[in-house]
PDB file of N, CA and C in Angstrom:
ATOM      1  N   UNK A   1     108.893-110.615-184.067  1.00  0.00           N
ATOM      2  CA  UNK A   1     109.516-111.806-184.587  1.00  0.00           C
ATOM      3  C   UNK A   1     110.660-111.456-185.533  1.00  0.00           C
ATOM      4  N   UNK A   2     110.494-110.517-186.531  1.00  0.00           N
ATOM      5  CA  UNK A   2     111.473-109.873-187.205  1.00  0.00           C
ATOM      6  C   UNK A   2     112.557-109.517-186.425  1.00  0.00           C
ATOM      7  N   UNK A   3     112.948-109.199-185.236  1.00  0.00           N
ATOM      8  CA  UNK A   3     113.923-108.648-184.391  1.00  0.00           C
ATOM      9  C   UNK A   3     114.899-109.863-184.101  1.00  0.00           C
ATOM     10  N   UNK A   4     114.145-110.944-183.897  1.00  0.00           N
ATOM     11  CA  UNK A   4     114.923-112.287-183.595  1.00  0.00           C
ATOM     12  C   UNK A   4     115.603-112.810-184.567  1.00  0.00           C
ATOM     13  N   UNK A   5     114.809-113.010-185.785  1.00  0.00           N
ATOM     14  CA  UNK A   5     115.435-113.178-187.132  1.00  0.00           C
ATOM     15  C   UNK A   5     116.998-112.194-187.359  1.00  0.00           C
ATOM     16  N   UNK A   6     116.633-111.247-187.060  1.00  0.00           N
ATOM     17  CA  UNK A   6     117.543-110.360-187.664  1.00  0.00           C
ATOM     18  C   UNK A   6     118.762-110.312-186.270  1.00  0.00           C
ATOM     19  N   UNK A   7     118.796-110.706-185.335  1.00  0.00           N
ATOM     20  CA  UNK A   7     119.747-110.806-184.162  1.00  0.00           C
ATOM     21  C   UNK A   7     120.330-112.379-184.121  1.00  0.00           C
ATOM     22  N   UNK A   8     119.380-113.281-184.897  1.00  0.00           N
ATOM     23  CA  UNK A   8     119.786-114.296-184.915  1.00  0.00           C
ATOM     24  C   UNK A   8     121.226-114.946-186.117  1.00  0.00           C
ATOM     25  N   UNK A   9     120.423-114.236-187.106  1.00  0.00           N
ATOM     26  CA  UNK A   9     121.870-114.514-188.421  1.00  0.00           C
ATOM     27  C   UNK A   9     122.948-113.813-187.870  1.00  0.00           C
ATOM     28  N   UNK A  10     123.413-112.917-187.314  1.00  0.00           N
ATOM     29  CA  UNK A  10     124.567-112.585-186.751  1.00  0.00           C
ATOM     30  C   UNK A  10     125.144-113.580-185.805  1.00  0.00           C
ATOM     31  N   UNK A  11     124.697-113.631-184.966  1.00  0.00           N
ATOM     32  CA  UNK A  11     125.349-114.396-183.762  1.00  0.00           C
ATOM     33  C   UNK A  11     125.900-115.716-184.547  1.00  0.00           C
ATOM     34  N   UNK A  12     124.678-116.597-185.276  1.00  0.00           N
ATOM     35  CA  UNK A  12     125.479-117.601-185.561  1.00  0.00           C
ATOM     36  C   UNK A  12     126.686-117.094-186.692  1.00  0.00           C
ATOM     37  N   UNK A  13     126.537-116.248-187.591  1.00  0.00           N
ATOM     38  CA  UNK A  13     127.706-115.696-188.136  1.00  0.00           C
ATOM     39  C   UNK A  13     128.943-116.084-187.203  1.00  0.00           C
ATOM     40  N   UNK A  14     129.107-114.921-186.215  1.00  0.00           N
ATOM     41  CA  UNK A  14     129.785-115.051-185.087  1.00  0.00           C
ATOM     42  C   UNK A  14     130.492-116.356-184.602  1.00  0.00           C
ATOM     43  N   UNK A  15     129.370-117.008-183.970  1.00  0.00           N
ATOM     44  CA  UNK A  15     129.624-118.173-183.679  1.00  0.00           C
ATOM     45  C   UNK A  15     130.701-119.011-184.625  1.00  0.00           C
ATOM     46  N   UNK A  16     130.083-119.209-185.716  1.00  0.00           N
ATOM     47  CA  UNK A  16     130.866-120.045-187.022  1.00  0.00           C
ATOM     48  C   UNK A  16     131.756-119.464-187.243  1.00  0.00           C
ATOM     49  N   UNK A  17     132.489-118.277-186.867  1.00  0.00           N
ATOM     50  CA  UNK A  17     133.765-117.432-187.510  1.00  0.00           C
ATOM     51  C   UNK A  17     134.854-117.986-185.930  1.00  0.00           C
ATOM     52  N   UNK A  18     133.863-117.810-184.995  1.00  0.00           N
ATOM     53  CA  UNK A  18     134.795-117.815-183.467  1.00  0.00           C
ATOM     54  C   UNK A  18     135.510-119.721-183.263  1.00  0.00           C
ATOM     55  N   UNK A  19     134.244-120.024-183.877  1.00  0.00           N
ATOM     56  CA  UNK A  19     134.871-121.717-184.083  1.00  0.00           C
ATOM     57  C   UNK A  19     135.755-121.690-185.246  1.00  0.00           C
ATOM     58  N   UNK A  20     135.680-121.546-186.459  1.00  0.00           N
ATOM     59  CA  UNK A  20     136.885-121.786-187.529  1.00  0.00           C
ATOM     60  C   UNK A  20     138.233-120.743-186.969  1.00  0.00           C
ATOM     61  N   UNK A  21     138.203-120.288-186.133  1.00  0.00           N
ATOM     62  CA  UNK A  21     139.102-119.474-185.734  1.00  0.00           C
ATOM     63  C   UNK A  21     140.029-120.000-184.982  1.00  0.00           C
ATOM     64  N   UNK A  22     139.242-120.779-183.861  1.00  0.00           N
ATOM     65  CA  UNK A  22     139.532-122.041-182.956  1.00  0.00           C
ATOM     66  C   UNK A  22     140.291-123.132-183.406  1.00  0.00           C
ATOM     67  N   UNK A  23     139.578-123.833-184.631  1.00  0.00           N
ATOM     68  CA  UNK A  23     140.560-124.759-185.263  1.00  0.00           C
ATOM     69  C   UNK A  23     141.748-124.288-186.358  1.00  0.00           C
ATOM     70  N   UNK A  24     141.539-123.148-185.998  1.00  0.00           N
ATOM     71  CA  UNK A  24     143.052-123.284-187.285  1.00  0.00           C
ATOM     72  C   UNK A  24     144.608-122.127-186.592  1.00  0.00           C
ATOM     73  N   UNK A  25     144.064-122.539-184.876  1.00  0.00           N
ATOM     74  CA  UNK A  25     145.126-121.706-183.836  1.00  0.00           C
ATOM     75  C   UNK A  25     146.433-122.130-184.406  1.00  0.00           C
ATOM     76  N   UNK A  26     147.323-121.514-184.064  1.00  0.00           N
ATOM     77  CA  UNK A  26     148.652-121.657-183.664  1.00  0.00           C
ATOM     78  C   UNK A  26     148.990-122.601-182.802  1.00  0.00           C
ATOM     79  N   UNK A  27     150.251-123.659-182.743  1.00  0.00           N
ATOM     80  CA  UNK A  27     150.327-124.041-181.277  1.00  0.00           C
ATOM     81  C   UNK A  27     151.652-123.731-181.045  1.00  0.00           C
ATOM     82  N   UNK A  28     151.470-123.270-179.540  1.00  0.00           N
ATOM     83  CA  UNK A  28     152.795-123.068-179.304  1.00  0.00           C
ATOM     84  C   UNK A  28     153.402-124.194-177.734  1.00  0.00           C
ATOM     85  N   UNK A  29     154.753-124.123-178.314  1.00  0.00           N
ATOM     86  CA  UNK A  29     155.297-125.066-177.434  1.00  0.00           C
ATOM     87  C   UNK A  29     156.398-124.865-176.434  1.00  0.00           C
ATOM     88  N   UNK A  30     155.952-124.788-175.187  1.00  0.00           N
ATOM     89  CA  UNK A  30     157.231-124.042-174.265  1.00  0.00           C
ATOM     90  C   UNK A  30     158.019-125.113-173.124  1.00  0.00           C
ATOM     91  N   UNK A  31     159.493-124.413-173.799  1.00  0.00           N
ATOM     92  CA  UNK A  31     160.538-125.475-173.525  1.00  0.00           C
ATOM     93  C   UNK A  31     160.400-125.730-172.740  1.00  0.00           C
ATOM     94  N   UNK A  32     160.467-126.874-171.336  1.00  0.00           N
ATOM     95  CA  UNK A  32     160.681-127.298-170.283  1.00  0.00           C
ATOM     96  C   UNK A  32     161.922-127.324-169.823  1.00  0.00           C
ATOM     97  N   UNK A  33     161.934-126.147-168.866  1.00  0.00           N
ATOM     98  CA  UNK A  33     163.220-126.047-168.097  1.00  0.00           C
ATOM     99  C   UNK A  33     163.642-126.972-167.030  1.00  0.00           C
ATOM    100  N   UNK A  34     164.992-127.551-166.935  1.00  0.00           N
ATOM    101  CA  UNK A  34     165.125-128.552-165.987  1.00  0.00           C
ATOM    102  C   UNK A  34     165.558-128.507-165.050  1.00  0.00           C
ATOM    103  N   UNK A  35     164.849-129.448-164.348  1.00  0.00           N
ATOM    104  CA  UNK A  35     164.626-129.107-162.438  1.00  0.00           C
ATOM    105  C   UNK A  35     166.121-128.466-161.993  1.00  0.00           C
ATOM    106  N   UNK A  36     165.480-127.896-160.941  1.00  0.00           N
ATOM    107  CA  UNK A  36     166.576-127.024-160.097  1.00  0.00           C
ATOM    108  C   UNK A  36     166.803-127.779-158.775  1.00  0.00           C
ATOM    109  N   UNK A  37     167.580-128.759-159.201  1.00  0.00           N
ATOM    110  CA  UNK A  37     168.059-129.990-158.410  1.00  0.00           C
ATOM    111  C   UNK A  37     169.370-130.579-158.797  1.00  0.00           C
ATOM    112  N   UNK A  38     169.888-131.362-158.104  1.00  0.00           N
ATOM    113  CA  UNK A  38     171.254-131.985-158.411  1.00  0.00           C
ATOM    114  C   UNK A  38     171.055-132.372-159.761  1.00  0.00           C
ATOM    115  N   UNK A  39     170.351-132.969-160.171  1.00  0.00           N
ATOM    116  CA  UNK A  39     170.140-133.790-161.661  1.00  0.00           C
ATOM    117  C   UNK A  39     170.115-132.961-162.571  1.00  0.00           C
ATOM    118  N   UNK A  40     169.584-131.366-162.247  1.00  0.00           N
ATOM    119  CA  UNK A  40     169.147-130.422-163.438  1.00  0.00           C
ATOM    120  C   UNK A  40     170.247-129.467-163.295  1.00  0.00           C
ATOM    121  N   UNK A  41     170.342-127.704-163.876  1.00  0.00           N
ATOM    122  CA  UNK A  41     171.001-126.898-163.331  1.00  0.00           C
ATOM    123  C   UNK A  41     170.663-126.149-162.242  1.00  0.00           C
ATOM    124  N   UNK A  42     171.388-126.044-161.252  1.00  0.00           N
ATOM    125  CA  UNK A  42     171.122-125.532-159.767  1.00  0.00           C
ATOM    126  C   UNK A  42     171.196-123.988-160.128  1.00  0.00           C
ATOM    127  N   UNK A  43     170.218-123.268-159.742  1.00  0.00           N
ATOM    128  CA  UNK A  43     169.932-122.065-160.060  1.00  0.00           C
ATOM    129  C   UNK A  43     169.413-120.838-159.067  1.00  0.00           C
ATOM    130  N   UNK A  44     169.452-119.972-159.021  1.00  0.00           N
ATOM    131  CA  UNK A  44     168.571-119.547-158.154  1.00  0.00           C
ATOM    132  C   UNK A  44     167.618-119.480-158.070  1.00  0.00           C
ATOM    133  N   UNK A  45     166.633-119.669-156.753  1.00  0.00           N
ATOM    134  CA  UNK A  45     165.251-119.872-156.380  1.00  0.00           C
ATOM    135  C   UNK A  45     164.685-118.338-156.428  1.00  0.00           C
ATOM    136  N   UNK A  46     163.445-118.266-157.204  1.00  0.00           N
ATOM    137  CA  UNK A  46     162.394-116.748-156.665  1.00  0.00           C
ATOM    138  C   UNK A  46     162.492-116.556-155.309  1.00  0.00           C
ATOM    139  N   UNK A  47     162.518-115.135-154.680  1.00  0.00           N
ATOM    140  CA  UNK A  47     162.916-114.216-153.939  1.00  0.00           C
ATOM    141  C   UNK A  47     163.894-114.449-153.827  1.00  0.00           C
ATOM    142  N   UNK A  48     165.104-115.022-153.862  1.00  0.00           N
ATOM    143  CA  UNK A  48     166.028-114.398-153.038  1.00  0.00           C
ATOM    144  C   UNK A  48     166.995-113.055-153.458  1.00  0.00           C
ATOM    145  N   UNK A  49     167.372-112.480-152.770  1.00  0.00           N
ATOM    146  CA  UNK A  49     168.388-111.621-152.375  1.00  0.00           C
ATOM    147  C   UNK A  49     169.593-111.378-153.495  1.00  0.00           C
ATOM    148  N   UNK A  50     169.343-110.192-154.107  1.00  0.00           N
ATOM    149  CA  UNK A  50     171.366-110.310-154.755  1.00  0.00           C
ATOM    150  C   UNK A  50     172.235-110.686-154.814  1.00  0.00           C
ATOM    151  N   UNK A  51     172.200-109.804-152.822  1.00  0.00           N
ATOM    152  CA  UNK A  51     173.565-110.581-152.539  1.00  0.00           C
ATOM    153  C   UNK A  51     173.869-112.126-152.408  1.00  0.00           C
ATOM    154  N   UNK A  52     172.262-112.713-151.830  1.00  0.00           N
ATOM    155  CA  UNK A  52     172.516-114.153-151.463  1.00  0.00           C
ATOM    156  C   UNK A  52     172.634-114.446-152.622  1.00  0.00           C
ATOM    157  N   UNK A  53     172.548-114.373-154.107  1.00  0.00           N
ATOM    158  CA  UNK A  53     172.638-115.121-155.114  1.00  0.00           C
ATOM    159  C   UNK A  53     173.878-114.905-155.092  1.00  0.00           C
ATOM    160  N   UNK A  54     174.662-113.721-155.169  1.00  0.00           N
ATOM    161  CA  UNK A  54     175.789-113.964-155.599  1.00  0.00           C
ATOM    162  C   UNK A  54     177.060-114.332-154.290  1.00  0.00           C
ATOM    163  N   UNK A  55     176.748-114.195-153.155  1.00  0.00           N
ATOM    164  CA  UNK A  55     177.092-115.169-152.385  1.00  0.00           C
ATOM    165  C   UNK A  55     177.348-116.692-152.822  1.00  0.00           C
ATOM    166  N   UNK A  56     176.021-117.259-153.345  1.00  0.00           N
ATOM    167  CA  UNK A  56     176.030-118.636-153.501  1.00  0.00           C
ATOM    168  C   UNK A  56     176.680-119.232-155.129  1.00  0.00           C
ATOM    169  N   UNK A  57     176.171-118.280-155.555  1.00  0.00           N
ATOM    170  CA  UNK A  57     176.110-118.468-157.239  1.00  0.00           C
ATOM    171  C   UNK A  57     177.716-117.776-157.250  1.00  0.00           C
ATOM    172  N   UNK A  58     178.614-116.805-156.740  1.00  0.00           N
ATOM    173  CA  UNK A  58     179.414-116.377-157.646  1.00  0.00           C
ATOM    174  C   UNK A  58     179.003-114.934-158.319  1.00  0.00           C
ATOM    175  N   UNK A  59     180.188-114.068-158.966  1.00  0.00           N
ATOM    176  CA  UNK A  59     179.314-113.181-159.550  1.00  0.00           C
ATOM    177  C   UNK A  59     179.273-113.717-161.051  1.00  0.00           C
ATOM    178  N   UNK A  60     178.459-112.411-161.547  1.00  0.00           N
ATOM    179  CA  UNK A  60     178.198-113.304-162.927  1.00  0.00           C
ATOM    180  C   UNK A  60     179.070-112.680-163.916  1.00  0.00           C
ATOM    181  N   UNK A  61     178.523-113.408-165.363  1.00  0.00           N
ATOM    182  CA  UNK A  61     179.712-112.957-166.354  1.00  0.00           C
ATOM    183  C   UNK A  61     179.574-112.034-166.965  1.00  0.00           C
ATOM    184  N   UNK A  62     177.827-111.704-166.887  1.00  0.00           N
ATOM    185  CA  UNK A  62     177.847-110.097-167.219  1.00  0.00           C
ATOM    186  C   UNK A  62     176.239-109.822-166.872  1.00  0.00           C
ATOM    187  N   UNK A  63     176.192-108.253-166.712  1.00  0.00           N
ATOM    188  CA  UNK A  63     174.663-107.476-165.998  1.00  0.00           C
ATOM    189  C   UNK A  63     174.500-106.857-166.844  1.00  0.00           C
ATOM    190  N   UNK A  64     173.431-107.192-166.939  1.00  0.00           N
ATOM    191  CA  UNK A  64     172.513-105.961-167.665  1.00  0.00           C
ATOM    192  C   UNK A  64     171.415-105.109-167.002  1.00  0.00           C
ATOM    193  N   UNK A  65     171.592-104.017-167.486  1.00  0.00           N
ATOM    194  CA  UNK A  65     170.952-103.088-166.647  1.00  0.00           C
ATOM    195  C   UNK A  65     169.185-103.111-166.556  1.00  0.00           C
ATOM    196  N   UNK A  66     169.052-102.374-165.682  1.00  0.00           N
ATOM    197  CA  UNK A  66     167.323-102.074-165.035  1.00  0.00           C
ATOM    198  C   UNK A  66     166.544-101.738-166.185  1.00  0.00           C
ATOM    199  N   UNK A  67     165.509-102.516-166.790  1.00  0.00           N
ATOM    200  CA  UNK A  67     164.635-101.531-167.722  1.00  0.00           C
ATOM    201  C   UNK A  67     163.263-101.625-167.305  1.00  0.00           C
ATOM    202  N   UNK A  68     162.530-100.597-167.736  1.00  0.00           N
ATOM    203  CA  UNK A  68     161.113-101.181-168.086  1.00  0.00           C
ATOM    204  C   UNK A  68     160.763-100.395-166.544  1.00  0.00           C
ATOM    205  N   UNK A  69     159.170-100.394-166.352  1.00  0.00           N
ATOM    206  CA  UNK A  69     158.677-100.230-164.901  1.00  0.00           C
ATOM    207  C   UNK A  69     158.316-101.339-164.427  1.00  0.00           C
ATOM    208  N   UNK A  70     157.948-102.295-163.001  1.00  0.00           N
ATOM    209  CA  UNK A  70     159.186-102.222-162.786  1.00  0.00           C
ATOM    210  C   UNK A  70     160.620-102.512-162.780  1.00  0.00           C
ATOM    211  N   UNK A  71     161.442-101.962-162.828  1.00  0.00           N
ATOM    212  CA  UNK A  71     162.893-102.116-163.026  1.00  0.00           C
ATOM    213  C   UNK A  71     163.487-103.805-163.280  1.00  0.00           C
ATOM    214  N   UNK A  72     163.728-104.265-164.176  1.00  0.00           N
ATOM    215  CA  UNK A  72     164.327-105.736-164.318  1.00  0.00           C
ATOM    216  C   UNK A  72     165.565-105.717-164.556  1.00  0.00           C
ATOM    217  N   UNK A  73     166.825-106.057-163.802  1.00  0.00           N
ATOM    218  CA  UNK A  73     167.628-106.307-163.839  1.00  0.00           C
ATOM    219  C   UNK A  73     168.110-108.198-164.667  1.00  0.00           C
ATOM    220  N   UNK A  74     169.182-108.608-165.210  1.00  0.00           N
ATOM    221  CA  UNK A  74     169.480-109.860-165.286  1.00  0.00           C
ATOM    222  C   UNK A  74     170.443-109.831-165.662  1.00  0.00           C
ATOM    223  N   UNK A  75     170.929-110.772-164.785  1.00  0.00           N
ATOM    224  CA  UNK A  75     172.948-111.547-164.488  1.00  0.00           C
ATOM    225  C   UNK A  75     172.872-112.489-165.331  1.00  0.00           C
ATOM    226  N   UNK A  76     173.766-112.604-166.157  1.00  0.00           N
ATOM    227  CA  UNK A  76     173.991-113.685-166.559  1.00  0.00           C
ATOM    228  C   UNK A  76     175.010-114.368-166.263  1.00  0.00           C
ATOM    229  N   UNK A  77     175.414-116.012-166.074  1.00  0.00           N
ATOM    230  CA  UNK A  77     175.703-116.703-165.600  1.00  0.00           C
ATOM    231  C   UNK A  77     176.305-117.701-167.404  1.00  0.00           C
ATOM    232  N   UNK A  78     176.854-119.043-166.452  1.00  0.00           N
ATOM    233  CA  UNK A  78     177.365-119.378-167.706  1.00  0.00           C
ATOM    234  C   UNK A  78     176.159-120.812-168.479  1.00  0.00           C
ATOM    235  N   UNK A  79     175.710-121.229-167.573  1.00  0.00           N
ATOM    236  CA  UNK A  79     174.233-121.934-167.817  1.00  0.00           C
ATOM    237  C   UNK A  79     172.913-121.399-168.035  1.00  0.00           C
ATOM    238  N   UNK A  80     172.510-120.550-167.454  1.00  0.00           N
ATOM    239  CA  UNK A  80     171.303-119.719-166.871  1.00  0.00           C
ATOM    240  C   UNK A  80     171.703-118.143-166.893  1.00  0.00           C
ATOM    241  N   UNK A  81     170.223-117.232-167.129  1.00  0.00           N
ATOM    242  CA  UNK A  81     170.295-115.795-166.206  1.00  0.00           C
ATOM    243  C   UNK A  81     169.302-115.882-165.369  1.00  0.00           C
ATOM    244  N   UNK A  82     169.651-115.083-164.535  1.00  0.00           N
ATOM    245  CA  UNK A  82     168.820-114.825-163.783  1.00  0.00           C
ATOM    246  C   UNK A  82     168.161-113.364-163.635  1.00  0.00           C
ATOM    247  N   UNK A  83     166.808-113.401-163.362  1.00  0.00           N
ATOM    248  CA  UNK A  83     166.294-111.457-163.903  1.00  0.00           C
ATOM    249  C   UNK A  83     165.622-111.687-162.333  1.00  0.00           C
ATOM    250  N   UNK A  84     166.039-110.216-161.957  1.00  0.00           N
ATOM    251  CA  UNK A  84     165.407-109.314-160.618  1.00  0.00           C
ATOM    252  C   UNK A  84     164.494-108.530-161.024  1.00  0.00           C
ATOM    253  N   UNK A  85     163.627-108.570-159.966  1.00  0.00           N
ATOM    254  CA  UNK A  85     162.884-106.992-160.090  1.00  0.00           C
ATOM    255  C   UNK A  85     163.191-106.498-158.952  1.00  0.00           C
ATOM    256  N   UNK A  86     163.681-105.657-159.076  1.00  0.00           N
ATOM    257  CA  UNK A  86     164.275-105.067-157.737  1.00  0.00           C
ATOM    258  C   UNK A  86     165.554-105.529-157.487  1.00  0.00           C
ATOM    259  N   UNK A  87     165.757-105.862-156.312  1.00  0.00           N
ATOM    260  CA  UNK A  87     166.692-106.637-155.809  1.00  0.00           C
ATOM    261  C   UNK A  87     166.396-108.116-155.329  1.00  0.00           C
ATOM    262  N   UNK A  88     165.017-108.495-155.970  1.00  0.00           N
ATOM    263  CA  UNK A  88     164.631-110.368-155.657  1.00  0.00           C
ATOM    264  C   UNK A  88     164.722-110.756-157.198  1.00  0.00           C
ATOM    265  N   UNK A  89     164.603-112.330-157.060  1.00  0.00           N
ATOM    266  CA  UNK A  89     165.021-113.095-157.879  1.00  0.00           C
ATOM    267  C   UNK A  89     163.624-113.154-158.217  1.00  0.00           C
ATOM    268  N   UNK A  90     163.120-113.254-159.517  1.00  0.00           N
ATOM    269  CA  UNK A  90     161.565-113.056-159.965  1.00  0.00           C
ATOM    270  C   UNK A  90     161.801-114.675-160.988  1.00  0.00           C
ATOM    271  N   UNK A  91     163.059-115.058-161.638  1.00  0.00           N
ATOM    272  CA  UNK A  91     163.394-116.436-162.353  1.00  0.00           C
ATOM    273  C   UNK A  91     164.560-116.456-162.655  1.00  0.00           C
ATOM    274  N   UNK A  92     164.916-117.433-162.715  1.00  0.00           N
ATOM    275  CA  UNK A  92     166.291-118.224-163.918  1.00  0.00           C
ATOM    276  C   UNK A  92     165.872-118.899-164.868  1.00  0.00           C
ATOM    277  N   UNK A  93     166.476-118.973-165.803  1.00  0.00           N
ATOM    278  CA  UNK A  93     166.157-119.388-167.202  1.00  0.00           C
ATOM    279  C   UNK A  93     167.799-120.254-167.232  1.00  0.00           C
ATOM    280  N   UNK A  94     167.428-121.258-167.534  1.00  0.00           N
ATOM    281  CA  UNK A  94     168.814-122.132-168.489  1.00  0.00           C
ATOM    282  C   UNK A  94     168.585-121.758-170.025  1.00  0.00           C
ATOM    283  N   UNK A  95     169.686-121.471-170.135  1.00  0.00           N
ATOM    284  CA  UNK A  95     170.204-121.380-171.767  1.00  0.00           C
ATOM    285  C   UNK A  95     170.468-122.370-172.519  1.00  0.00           C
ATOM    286  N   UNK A  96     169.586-122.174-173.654  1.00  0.00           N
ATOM    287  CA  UNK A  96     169.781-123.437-174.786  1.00  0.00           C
ATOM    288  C   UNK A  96     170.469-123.359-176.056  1.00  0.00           C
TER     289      UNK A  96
END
């Protein structure tokens, strides 16, 4: 019976630290990027192609080089960049 006692004041310890921990989070709030449609900025879509981006898109106003494993490339543009891994489109981001 002693074993329970003594496994028991911990946990609820625990417990009561994992809940006040809970209420006093951070919140965080992430911008909503706008649609990639006539109404929003037209951007490039995930996977495509380099070249097809810059086929469609234009080239951009400036690259930055490959870092990291694996390799991320991102064009920037005059609304948006856009970051590769590789040579596909992984996102665009509009600039705020």
């Amino acid at each position: 019976m002693r074993n329970i006692k003594t496994l028991i004041k911990p946990l609820l310890l625990l417990s009561l630290c994992a809940a006040s921990a809970s209420l006093s989070a951070e919140t965080l709030s992430i911008i909503n990027q706008p649609e990639n449609s006539a109404d929003g900025v037209l951007r490039p879509e995930r996977g495509m192609q380099m070249q097809q981006v810059e086929t469609n898109y234009g080239s951009p106003l400036s690259i930055n080089d490959a870092v990291g494993e694996p390799p991320i490339t991102s064009w920037v543009y005059e609304k948006y960049t856009v970051y590769f891994e590789g040579e596909y489109v992984i996102h665009a981001a509009t600039h705020h």
